[in-house]
Protein backbone atom coordinates (compact mmCIF):
# COMPACT_ATOMS: atom_id res chain seq x y z
CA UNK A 1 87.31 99.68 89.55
CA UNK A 2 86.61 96.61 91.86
CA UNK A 3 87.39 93.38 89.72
CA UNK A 4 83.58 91.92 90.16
CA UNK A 5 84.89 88.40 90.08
CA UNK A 6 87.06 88.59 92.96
CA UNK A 7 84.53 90.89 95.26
CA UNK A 8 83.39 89.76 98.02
CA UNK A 9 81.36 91.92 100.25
CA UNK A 10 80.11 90.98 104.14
CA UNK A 11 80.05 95.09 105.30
CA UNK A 12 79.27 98.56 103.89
CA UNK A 13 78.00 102.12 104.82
CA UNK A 14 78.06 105.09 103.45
CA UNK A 15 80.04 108.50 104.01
CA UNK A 16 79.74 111.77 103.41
CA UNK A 17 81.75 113.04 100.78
CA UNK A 18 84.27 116.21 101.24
CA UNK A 19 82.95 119.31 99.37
CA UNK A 20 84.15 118.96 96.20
CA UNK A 21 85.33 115.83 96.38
CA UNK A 22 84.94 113.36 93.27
CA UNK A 23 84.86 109.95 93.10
CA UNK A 24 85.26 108.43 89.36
CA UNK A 25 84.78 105.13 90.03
CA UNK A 26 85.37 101.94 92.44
CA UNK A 27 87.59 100.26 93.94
CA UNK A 28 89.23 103.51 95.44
CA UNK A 29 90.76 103.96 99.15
CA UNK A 30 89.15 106.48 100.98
CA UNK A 31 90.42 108.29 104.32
CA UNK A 32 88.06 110.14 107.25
CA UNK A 33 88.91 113.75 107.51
CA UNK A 34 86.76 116.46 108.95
CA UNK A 35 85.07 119.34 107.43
CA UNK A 36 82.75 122.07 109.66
CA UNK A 37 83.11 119.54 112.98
CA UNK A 38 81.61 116.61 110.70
CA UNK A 39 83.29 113.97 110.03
CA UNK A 40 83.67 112.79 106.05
CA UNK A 41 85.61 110.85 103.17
CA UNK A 42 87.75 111.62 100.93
CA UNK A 43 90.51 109.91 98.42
CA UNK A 44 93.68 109.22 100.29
CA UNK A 45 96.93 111.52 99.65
CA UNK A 46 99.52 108.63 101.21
CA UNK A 47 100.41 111.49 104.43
CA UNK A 48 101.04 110.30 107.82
CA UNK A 49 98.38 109.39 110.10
CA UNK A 50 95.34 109.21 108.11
CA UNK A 51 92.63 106.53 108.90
CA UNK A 52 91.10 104.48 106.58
CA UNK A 53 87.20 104.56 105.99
CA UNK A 54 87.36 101.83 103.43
CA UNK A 55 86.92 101.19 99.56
CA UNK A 56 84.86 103.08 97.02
CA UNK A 57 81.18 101.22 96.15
CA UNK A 58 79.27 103.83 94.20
CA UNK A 59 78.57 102.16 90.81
CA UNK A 60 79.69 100.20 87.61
CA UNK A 61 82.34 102.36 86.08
CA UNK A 62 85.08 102.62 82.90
CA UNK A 63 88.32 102.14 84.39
CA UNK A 64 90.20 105.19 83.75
CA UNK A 65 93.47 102.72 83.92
CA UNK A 66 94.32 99.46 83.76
CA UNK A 67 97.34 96.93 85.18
CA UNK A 68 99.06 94.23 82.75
CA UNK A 69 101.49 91.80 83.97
CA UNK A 70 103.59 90.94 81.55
CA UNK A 71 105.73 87.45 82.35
CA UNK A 72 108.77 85.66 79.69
CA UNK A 73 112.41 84.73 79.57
CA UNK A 74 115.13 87.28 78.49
CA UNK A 75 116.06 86.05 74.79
CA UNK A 76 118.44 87.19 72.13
CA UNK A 77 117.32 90.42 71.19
CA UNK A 78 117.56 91.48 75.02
CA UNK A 79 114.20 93.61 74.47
CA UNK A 80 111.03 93.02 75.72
CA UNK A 81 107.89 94.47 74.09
CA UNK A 82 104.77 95.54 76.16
CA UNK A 83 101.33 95.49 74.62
CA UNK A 84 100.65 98.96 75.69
CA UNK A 85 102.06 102.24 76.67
CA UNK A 86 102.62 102.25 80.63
CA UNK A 87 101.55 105.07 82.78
CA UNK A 88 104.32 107.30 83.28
CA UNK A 89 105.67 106.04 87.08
CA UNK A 90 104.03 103.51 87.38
CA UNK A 91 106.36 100.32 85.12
CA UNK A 92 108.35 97.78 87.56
CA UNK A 93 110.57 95.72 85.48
CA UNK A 94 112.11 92.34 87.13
CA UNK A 95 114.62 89.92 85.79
CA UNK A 96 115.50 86.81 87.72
CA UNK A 97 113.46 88.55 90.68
CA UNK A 98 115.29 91.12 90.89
CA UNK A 99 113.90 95.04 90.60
CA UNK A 100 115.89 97.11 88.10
CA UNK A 101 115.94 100.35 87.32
CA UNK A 102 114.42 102.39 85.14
CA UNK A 103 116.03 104.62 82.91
CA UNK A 104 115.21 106.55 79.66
CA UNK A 105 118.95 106.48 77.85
CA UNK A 106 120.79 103.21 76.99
CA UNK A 107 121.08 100.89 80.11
CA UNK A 108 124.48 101.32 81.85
CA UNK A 109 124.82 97.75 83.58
CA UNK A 110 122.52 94.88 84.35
CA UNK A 111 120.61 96.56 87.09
CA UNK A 112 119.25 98.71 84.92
CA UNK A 113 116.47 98.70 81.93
CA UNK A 114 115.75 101.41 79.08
CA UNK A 115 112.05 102.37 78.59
CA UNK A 116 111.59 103.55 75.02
CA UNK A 117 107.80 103.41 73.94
CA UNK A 118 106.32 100.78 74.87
CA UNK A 119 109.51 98.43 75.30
CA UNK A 120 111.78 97.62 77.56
CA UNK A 121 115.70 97.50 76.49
CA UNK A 122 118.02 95.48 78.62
CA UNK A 123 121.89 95.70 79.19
CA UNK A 124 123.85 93.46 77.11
CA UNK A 125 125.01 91.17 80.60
CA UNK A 126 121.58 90.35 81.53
CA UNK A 127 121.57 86.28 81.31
CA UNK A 128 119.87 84.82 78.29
CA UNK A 129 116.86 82.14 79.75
CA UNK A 130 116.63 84.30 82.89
CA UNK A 131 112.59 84.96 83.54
CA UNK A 132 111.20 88.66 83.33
CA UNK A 133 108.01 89.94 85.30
CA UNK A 134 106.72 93.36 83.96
CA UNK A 135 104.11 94.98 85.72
CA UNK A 136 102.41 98.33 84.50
CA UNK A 137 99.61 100.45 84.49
CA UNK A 138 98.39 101.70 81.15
CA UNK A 139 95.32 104.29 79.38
CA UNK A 140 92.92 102.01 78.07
CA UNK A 141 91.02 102.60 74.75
CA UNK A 142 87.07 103.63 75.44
CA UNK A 143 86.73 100.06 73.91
CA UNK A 144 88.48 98.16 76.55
CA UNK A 145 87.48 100.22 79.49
CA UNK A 146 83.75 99.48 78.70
CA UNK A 147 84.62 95.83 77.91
CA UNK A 148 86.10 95.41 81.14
CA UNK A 149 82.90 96.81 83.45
CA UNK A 150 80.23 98.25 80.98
CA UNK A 151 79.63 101.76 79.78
CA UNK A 152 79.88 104.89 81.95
CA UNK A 153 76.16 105.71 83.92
CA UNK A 154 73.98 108.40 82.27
CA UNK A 155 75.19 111.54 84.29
CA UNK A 156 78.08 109.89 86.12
CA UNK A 157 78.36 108.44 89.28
CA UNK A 158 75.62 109.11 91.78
CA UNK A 159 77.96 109.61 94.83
CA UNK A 160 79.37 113.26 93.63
CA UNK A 161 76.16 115.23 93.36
CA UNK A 162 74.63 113.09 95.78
CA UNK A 163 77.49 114.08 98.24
CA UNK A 164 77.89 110.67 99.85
CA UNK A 165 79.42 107.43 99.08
CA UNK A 166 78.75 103.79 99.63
CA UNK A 167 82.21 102.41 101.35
CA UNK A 168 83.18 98.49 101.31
CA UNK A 169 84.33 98.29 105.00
CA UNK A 170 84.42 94.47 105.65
CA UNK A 171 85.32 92.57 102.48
CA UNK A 172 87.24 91.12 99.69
CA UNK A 173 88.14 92.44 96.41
CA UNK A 174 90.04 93.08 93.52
CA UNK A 175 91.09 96.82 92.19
CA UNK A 176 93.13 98.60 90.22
CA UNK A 177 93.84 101.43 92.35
CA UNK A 178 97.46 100.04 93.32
CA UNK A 179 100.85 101.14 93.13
CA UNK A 180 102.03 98.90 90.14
CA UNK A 181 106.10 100.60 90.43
CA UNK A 182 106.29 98.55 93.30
CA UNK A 183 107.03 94.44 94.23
CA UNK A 184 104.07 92.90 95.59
CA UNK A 185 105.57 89.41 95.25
CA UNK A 186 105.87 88.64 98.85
CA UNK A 187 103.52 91.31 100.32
CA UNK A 188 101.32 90.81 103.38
CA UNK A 189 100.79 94.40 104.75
CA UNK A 190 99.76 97.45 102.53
CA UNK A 191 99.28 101.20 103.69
CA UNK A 192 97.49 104.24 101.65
CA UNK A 193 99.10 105.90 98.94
CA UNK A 194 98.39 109.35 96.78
CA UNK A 195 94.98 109.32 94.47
CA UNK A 196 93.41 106.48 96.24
CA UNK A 197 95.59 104.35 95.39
CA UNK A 198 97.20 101.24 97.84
CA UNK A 199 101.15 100.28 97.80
CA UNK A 200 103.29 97.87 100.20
CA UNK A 201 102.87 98.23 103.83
CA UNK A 202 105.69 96.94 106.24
CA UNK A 203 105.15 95.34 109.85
CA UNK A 204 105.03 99.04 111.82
CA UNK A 205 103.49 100.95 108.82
CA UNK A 206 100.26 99.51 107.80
CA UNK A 207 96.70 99.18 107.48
CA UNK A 208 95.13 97.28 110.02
CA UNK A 209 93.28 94.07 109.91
CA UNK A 210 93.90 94.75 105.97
CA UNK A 211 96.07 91.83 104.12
CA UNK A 212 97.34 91.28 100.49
CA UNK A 213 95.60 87.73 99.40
CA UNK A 214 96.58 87.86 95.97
CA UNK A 215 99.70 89.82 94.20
CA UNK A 216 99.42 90.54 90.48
CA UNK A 217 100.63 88.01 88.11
CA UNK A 218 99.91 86.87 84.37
CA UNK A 219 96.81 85.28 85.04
CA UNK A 220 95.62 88.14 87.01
CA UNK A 221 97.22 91.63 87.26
CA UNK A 222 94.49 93.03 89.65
CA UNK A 223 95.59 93.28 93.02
CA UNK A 224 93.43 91.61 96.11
CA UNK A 225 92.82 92.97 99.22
CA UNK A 226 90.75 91.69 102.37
CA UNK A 227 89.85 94.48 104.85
CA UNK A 228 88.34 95.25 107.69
CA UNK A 229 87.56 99.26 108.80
CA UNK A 230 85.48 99.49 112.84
């Protein structure tokens, strides 16, 4: 979904769609391929050398998930509870900002956290006082989804049977469609990744003229991206 608040549009056009293709909602990165000698869109995979067309603008949309950042201080009971379920792959954990890793039995040392349920479990050395920074996607409820952007359009989005789809190309916005396993903390760059989904770019492998403005945090666990697509 594109976060309405922190949209801003200058550009768009529209694409064909790829035979087959479906788009579920906004907010998604799309990639030119070509089908029959014509050139169309399609969700990117994350492989090597595809091109960016641009973002997904077909209509208002349920979310089919949804990021949380979740930010404290480690305390006695060396647990911290999450106030959903993440999506399986996509939790980062960070303690003193530092990364750890994820495991599903006990944690073996410091650098590591347990994920049972929806908490986290942390080593018995981590440093009371020390500040955590969760970040996670999770399945929201048909309640929250349609709280966060409305209810689903009679018959779905237009763009599918319509076989074309309006593409933000010169803009600002806020989606969900991010890699939330990942530290965006200091991020400038970011480059396409599988489902449609964004995640951290580096100086030689990147987007161009695209640029993180605003990571996830508490206040805001949507990630924002200014692009620009010739």
């Amino acid at each position: 979904m594109l976060q309405q608040r922190e949209t801003r549009q200058v550009r768009t056009r529209f694409n064909a769609l790829l035979s087959g293709e479906t788009i579920p909602e906004e907010g998604i990165a799309l990639v030119y391929v070509k089908e029959n000698g014509v050139t169309v869109v399609r969700k990117s995979t994350g492989v090597a050398g595809e091109i960016f067309a641009g973002v997904s603008q077909a209509r208002n949309a349920p979310p089919a998930f949804l990021p949380i950042v979740q930010e404290g201080l480690v305390d006695a009971t060396l647990s911290i509870p999450l106030t959903r379920t993440p999506t399986p792959g996509q939790l980062l954990v960070m303690i003193a900002g530092v990364a750890l890793t994820i495991v599903t039995a006990a944690p073996a040392d410091a650098t590591q956290a347990q994920l049972s349920g929806s908490e986290i479990i942390l080593h018995a050395s981590t440093p009371l006082g020390a500040t955590t920074f969760v970040q996670y996607m999770y399945t929201p409820t048909v309640l929250e989804a349609r709280q966060q952007i409305g209810d689903a359009p009679i018959g779905g989005l237009a763009a599918t049977p319509q076989g074309q789809v309006g593409c933000l190309v010169d803009a600002q916005f806020g989606t969900n469609f991010f890699d939330a396993s990942v530290d965006w903390t200091d991020a400038f760059y970011i480059k396409l990744a599988p489902g449609g989904t964004f995640t951290v770019g580096t100086p030689t492998d990147h987007i161009p003229n695209c640029v993180v403005k605003n990571t996830p945090s508490g206040d805001n666990a949507f990630l924002i991206i200014s692009i620009q697509v010739a």
